[in-house]
Protein backbone atom coordinates (compact mmCIF):
# COMPACT_ATOMS: atom_id res chain seq x y z
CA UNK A 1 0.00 0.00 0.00
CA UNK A 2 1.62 3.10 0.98
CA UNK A 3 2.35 5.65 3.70
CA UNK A 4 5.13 6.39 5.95
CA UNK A 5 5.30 5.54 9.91
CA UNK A 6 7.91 7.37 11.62
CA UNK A 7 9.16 5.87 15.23
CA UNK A 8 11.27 7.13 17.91
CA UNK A 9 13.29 5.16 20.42
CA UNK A 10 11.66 5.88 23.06
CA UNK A 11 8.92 7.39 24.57
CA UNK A 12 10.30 11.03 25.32
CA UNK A 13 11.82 11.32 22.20
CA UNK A 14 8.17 10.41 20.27
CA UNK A 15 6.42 13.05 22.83
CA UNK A 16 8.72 15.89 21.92
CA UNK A 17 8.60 15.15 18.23
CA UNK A 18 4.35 14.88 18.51
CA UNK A 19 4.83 17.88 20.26
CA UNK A 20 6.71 19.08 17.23
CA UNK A 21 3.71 17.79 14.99
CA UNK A 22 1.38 19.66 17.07
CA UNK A 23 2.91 22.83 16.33
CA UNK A 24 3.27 22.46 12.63
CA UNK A 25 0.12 21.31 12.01
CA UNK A 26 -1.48 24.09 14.94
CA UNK A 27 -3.17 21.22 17.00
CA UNK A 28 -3.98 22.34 20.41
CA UNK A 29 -4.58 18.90 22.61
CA UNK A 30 -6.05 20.89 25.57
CA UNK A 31 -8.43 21.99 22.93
CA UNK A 32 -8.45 19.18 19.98
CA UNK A 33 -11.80 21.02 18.15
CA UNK A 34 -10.39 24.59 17.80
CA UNK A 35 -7.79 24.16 15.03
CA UNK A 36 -7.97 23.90 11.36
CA UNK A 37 -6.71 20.22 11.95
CA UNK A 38 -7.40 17.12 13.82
CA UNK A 39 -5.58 14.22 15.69
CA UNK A 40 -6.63 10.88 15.42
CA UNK A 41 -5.03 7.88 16.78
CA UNK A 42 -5.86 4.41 14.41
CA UNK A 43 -4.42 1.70 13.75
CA UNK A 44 -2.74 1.00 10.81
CA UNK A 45 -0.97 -2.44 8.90
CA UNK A 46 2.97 -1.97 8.69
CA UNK A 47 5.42 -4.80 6.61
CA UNK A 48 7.10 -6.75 8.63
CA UNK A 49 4.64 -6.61 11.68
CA UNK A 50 1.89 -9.24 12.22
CA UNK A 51 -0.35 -6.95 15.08
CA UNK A 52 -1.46 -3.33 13.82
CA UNK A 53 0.38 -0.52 15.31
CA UNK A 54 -1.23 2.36 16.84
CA UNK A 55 -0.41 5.95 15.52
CA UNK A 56 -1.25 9.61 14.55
CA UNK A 57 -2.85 11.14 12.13
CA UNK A 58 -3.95 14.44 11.18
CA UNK A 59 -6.64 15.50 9.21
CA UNK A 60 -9.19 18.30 8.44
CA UNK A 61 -12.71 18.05 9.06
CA UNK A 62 -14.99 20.25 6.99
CA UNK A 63 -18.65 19.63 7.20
CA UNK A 64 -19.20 21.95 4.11
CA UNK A 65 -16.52 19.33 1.76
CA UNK A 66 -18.58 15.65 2.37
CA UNK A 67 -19.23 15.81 -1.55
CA UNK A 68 -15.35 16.57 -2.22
CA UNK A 69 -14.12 13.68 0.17
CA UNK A 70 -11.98 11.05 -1.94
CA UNK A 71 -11.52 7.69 -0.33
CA UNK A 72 -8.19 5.41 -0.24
CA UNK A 73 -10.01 2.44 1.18
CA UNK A 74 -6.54 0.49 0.13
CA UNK A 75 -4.51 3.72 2.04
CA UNK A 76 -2.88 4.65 -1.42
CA UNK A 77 -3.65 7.98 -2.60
CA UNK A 78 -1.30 7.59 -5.66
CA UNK A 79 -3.44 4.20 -6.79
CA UNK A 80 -6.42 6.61 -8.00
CA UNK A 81 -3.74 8.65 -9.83
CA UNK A 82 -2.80 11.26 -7.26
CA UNK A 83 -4.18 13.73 -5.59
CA UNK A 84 -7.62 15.88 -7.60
CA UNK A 85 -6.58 18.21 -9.51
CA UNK A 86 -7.21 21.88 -9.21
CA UNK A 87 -9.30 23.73 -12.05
């Protein structure tokens, strides 16, 4: 499929670097609705591993887009040839 999983060594080093995340992407945890993005932790299939793994992702939620929402049920955006293109 596709994707990329980043991992840290340990568990100080993956809290500064979500803190990191946080910042980029404006996410506010003491306030996870107030922010252009979201935070969601799901599971997800990585090579090599037989159990999922749990991690983070971040996304937008806008109730206005439902009819623009494109699906990767196979978690490969460049399988339906990429992201849409802008007119």
């Amino acid at each position: 499929h596709g994707g990329t999983m980043l991992v840290w060594p340990d568990a100080a080093r993956a809290r500064a670097a979500v803190a990191g995340c946080n910042r980029i992407e404006r996410f506010d945890p003491e306030k996870p609705s107030d922010g252009l993005f979201r935070r969601s932790l799901v599971d997800v299939e990585v090579d090599g591993e037989s159990a999922p793994q749990h991690a983070l992702i971040y996304h937008q939620r806008r109730a206005d887009a439902a009819a623009d929402v494109q699906h990767f049920p196979r978690g490969d955006w460049l399988e339906g040839g990429g992201p849409p293109h802008q007119d």
